[in-house]
PDB file of N, CA and C in Angstrom:
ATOM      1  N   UNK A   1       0.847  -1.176   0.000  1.00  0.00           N
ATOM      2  CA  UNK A   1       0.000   0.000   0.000  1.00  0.00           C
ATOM      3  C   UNK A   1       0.893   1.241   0.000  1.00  0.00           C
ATOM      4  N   UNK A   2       0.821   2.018  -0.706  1.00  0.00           N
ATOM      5  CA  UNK A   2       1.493   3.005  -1.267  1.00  0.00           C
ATOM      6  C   UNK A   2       1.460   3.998  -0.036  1.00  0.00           C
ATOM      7  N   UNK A   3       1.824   5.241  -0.178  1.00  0.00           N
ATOM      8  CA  UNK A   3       1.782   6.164   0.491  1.00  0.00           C
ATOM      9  C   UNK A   3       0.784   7.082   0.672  1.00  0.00           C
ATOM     10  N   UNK A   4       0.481   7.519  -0.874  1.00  0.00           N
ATOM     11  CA  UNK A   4      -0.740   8.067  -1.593  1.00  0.00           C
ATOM     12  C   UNK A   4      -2.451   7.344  -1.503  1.00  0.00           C
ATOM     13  N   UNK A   5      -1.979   5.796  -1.383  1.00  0.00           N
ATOM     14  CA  UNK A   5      -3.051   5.035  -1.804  1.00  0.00           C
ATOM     15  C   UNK A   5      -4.423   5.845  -1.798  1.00  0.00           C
ATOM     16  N   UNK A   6      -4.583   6.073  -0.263  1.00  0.00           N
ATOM     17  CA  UNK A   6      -6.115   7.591  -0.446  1.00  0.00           C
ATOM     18  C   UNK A   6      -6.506   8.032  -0.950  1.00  0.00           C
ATOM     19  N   UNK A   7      -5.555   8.906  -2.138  1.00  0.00           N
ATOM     20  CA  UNK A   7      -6.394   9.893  -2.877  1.00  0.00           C
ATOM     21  C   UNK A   7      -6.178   9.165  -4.080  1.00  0.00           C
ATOM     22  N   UNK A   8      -6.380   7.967  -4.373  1.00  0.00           N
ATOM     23  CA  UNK A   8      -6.443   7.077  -5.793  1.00  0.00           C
ATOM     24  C   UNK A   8      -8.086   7.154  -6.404  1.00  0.00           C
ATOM     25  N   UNK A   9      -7.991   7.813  -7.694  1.00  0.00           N
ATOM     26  CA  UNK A   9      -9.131   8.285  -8.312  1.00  0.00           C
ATOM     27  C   UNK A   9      -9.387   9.312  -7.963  1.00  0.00           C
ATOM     28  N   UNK A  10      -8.819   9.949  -6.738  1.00  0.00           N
ATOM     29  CA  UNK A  10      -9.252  11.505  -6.599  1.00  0.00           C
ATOM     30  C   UNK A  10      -8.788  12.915  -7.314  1.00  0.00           C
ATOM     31  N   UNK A  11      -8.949  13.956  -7.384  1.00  0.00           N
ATOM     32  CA  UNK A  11      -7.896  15.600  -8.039  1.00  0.00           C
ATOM     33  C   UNK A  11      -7.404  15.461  -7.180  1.00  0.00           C
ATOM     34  N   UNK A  12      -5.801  15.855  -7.963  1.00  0.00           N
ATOM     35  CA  UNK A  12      -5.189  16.235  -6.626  1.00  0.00           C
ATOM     36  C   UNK A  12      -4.025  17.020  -7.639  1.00  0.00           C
ATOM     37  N   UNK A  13      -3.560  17.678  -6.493  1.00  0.00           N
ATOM     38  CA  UNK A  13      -1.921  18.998  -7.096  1.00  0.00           C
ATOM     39  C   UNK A  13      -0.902  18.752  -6.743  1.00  0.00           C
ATOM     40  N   UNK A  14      -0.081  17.660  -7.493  1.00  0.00           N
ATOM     41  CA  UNK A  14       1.186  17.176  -7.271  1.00  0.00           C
ATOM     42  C   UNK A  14       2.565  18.145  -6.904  1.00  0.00           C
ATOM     43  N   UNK A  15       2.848  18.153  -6.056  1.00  0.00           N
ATOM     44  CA  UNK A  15       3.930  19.830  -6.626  1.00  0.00           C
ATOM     45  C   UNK A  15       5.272  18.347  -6.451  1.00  0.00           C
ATOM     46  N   UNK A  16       6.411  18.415  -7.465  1.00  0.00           N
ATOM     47  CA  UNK A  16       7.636  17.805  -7.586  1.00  0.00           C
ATOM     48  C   UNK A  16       8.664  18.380  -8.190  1.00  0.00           C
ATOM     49  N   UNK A  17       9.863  18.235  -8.056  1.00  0.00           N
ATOM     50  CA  UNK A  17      11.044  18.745  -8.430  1.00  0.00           C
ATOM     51  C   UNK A  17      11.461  18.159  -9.392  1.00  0.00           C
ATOM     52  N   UNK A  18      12.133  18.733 -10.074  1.00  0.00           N
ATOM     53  CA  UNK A  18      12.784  18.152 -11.432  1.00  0.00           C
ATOM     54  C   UNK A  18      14.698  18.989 -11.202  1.00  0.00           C
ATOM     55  N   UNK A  19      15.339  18.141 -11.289  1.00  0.00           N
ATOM     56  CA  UNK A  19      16.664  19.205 -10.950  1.00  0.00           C
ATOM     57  C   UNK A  19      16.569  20.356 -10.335  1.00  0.00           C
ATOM     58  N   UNK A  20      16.283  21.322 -10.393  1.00  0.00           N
ATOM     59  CA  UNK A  20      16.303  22.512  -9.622  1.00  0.00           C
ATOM     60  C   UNK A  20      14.963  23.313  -9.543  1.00  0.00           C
ATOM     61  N   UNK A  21      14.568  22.841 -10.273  1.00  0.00           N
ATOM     62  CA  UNK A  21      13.036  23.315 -10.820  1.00  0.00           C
ATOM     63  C   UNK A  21      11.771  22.947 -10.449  1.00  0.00           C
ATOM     64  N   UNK A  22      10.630  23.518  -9.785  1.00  0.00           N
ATOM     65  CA  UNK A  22       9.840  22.938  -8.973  1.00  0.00           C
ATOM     66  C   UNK A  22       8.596  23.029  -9.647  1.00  0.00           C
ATOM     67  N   UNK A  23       8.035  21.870  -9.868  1.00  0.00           N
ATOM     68  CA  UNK A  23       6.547  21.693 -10.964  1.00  0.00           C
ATOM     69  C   UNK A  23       5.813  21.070 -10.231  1.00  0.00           C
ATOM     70  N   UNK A  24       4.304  21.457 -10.657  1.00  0.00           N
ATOM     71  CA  UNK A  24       3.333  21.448 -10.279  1.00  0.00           C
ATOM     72  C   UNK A  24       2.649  21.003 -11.235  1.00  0.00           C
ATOM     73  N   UNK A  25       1.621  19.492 -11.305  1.00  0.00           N
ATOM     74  CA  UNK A  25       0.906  18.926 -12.261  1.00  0.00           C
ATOM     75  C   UNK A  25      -0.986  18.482 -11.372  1.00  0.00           C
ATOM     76  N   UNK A  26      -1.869  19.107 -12.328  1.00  0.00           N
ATOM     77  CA  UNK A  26      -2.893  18.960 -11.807  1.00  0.00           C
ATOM     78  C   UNK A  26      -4.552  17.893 -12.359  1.00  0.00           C
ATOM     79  N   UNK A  27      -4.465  17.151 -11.903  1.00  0.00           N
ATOM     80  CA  UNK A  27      -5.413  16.023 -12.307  1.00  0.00           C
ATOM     81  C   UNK A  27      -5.549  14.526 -11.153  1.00  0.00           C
ATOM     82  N   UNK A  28      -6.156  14.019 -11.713  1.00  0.00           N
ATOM     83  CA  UNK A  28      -6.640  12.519 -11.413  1.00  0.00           C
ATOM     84  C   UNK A  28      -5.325  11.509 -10.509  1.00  0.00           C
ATOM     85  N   UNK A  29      -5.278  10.882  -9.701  1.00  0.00           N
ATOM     86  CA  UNK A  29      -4.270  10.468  -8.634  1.00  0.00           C
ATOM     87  C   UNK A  29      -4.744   8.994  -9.439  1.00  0.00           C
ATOM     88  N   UNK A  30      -3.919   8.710 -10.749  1.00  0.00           N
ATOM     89  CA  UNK A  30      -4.061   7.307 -11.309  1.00  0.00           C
ATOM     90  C   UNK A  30      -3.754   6.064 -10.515  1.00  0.00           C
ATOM     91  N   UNK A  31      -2.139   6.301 -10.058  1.00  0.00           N
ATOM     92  CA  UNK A  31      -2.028   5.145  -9.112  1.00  0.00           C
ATOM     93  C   UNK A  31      -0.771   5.554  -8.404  1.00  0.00           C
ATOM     94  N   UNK A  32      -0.373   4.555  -7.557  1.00  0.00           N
ATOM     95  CA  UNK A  32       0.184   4.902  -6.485  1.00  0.00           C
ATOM     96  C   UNK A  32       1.289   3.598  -6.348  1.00  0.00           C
ATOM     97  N   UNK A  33       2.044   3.266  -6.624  1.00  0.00           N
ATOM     98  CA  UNK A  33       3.067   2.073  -6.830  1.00  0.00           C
ATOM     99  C   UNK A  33       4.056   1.728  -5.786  1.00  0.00           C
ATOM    100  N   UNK A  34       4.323   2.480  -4.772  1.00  0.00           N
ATOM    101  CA  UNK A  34       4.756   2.457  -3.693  1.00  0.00           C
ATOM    102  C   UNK A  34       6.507   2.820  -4.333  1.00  0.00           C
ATOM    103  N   UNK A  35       6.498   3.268  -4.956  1.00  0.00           N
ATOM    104  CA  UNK A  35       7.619   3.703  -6.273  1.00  0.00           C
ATOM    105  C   UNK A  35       7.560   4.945  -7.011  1.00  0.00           C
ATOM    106  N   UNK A  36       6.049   5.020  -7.239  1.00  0.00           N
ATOM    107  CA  UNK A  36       5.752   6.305  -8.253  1.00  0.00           C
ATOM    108  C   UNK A  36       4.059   6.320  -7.700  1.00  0.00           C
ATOM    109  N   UNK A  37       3.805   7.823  -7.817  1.00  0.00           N
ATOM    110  CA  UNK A  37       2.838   8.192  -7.987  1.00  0.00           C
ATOM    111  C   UNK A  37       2.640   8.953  -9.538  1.00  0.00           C
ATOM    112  N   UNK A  38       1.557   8.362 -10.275  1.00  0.00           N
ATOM    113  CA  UNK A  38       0.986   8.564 -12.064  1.00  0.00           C
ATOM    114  C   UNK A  38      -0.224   9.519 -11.708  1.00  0.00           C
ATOM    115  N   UNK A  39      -0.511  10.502 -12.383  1.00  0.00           N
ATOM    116  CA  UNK A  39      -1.291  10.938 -12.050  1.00  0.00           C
ATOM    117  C   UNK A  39      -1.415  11.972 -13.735  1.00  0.00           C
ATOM    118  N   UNK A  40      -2.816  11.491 -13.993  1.00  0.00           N
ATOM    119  CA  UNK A  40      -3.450  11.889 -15.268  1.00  0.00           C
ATOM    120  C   UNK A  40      -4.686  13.114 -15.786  1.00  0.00           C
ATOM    121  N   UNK A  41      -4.327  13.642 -16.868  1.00  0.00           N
ATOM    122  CA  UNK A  41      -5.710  14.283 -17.157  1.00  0.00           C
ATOM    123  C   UNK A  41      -6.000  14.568 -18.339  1.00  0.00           C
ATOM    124  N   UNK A  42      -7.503  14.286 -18.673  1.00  0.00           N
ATOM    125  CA  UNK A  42      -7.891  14.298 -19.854  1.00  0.00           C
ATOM    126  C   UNK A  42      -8.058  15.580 -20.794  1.00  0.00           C
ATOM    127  N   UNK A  43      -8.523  15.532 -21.501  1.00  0.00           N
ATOM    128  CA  UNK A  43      -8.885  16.630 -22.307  1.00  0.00           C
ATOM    129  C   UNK A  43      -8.765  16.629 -24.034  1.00  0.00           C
ATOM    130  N   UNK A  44      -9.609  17.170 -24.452  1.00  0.00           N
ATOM    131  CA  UNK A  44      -9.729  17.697 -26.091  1.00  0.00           C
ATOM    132  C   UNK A  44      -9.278  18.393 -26.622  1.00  0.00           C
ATOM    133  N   UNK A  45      -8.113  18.402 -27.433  1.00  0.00           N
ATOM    134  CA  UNK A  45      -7.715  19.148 -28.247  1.00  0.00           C
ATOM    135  C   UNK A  45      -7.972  19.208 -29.548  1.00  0.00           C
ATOM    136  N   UNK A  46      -8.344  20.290 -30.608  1.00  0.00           N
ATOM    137  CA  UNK A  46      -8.375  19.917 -32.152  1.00  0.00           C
ATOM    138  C   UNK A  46      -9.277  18.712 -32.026  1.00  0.00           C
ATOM    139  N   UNK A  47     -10.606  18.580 -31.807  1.00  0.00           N
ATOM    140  CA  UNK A  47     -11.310  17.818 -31.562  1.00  0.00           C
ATOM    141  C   UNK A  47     -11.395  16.464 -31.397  1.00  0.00           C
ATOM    142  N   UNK A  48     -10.222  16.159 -30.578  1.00  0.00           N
ATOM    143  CA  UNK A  48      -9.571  14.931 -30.644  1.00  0.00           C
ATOM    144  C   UNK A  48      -9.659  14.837 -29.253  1.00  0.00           C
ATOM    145  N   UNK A  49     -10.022  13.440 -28.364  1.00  0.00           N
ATOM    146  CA  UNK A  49      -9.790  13.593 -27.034  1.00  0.00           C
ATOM    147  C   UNK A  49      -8.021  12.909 -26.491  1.00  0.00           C
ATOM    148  N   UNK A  50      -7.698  13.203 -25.515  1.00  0.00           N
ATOM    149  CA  UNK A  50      -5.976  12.842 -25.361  1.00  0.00           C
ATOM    150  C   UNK A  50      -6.562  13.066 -23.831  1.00  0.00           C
ATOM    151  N   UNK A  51      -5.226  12.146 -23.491  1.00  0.00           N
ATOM    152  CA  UNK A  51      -4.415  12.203 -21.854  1.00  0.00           C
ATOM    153  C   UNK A  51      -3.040  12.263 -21.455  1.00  0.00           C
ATOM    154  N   UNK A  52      -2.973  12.634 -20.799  1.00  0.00           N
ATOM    155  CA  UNK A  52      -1.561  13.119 -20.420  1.00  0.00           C
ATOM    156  C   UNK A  52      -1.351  12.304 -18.806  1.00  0.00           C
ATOM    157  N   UNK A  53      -0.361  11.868 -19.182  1.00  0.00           N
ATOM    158  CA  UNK A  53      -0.126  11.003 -17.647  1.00  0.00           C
ATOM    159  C   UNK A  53       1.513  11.116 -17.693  1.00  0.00           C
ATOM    160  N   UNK A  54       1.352  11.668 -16.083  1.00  0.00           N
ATOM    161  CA  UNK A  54       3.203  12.242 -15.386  1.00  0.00           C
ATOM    162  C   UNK A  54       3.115  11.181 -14.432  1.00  0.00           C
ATOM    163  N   UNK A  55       4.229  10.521 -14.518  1.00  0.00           N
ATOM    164  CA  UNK A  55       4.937   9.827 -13.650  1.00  0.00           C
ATOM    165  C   UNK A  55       5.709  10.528 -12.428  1.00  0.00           C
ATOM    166  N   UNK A  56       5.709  10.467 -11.415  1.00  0.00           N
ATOM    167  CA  UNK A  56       6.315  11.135 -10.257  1.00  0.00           C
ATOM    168  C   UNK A  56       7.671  10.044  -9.751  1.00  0.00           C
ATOM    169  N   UNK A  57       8.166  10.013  -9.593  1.00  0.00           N
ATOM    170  CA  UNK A  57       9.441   8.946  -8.520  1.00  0.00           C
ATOM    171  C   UNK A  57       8.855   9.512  -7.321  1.00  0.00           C
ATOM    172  N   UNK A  58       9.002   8.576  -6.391  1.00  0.00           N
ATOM    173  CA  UNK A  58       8.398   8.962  -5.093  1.00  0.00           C
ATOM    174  C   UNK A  58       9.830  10.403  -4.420  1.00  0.00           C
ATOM    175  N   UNK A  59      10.952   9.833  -4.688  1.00  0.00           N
ATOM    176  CA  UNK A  59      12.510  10.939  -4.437  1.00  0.00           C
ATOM    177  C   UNK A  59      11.951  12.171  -4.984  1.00  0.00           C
ATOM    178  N   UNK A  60      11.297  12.809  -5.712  1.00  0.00           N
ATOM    179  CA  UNK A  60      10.587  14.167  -6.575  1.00  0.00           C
ATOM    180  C   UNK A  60       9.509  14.401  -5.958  1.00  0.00           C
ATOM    181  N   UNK A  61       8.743  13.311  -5.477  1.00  0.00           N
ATOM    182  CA  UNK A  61       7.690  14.596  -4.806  1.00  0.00           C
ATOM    183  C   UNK A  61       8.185  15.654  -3.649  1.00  0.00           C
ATOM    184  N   UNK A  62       7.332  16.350  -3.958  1.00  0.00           N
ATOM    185  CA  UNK A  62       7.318  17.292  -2.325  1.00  0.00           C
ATOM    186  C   UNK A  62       5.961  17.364  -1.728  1.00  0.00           C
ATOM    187  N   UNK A  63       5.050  17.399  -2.567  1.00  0.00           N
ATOM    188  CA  UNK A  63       4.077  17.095  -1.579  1.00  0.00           C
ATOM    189  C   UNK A  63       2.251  16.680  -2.335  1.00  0.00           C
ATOM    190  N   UNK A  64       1.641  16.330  -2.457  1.00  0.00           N
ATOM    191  CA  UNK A  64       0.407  15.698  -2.606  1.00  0.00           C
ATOM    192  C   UNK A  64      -0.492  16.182  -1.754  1.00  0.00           C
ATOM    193  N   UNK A  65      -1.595  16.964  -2.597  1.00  0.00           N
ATOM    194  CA  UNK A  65      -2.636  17.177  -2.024  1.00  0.00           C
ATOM    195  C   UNK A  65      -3.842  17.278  -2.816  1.00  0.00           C
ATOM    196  N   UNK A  66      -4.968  16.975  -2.065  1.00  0.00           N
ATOM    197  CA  UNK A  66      -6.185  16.629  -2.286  1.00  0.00           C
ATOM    198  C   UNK A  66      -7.080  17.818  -3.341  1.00  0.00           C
ATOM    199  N   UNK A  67      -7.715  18.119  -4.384  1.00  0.00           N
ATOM    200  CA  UNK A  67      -7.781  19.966  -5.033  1.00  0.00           C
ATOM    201  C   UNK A  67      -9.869  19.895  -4.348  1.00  0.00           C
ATOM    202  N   UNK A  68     -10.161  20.416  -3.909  1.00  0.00           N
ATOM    203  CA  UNK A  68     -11.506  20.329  -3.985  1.00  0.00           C
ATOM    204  C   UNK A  68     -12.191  21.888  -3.685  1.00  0.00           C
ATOM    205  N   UNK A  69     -13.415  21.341  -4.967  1.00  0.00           N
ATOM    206  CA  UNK A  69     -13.496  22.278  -5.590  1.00  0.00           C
ATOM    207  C   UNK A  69     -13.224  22.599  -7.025  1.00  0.00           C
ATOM    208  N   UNK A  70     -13.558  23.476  -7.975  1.00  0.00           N
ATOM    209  CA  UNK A  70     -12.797  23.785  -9.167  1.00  0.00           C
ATOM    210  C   UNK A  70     -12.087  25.117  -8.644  1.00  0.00           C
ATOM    211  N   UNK A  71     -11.054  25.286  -9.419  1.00  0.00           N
ATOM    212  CA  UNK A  71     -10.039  26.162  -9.495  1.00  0.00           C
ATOM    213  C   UNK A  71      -9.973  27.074 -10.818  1.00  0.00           C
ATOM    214  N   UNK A  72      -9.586  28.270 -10.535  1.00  0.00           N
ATOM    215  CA  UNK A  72      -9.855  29.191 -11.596  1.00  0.00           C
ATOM    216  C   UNK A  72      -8.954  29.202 -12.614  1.00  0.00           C
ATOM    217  N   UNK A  73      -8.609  28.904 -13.898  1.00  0.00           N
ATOM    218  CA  UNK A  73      -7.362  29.350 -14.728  1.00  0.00           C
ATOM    219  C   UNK A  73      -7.241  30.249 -15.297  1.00  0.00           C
ATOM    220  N   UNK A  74      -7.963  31.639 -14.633  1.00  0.00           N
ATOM    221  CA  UNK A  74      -7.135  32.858 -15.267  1.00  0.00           C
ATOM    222  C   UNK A  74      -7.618  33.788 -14.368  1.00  0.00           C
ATOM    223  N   UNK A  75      -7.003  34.902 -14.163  1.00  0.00           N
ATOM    224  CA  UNK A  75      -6.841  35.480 -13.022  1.00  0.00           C
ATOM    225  C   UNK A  75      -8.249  36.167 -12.427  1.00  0.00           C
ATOM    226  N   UNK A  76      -9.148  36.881 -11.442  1.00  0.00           N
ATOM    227  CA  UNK A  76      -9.864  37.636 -11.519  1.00  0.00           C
ATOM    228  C   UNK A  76      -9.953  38.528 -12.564  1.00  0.00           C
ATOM    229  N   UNK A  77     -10.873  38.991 -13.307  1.00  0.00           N
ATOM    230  CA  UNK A  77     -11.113  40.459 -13.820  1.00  0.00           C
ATOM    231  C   UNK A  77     -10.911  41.505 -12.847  1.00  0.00           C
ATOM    232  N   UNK A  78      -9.991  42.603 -13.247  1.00  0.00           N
ATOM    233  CA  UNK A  78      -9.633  43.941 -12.296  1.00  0.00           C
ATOM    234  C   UNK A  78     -10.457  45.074 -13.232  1.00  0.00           C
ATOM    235  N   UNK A  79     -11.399  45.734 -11.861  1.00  0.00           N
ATOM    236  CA  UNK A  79     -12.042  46.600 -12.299  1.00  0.00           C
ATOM    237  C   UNK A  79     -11.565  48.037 -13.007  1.00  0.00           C
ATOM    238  N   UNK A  80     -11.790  48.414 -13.745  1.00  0.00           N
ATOM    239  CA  UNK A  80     -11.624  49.342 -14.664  1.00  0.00           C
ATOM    240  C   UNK A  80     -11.610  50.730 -14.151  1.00  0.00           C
ATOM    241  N   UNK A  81     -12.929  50.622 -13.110  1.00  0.00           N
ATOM    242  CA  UNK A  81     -13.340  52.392 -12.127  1.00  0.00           C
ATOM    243  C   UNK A  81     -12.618  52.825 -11.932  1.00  0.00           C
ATOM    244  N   UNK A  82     -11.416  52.357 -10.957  1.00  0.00           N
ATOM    245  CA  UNK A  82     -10.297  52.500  -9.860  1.00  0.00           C
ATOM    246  C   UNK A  82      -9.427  53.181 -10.813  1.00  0.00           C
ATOM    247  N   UNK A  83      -9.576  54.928 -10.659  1.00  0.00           N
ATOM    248  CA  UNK A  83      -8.063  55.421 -11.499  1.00  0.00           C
ATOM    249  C   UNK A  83      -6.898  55.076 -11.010  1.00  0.00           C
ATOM    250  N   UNK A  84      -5.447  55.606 -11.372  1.00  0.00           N
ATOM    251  CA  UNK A  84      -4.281  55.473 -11.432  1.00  0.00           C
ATOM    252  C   UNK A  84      -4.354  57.504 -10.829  1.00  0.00           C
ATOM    253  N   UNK A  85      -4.044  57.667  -9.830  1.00  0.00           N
ATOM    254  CA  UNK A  85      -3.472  58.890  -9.878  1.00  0.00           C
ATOM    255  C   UNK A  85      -2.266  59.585 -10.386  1.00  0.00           C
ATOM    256  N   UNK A  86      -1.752  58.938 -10.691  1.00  0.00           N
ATOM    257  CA  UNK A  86      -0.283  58.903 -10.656  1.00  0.00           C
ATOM    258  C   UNK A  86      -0.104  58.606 -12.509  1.00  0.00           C
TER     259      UNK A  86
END
């Protein structure tokens, strides 16, 4: 039983390191291998459906967590009223 096993089939926001560089991948908690956590997500492009599935080494994660809720992908709208005095 893996580490992860829990959130298997659940969203979740992988954050892992890659050499120096710290990434963040967001979807489906595929499986949990006690080795790697896979974790996938679907989607349509060019009217074609595809998945994308990242392999984690368990040594790269930093941390696993649960996403609930949807999450926004682009920033608030900033209101326009509010001058700039300056």
């Amino acid at each position: 039983m893996g580490r992860y096993s829990n959130l298997v089939g659940k969203r979740v926001e992988a954050h892992y390191r890659a050499s120096d560089i710290h990434l963040v991948v967001v979807g489906t908690l595929a499986s949990d291998t006690n080795k790697s956590v896979f974790v996938e997500e679907h989607f349509s492009q060019g009217g074609k459906d595809k998945t994308l599935r990242v392999e984690i080494p368990y040594e790269y994660v930093i941390r696993v967590l649960e996403v609930t809720g949807e999450r926004s992908e682009s920033p608030e709208p900033v209101s326009s009223s509010s001058k700039n005095p300056f």
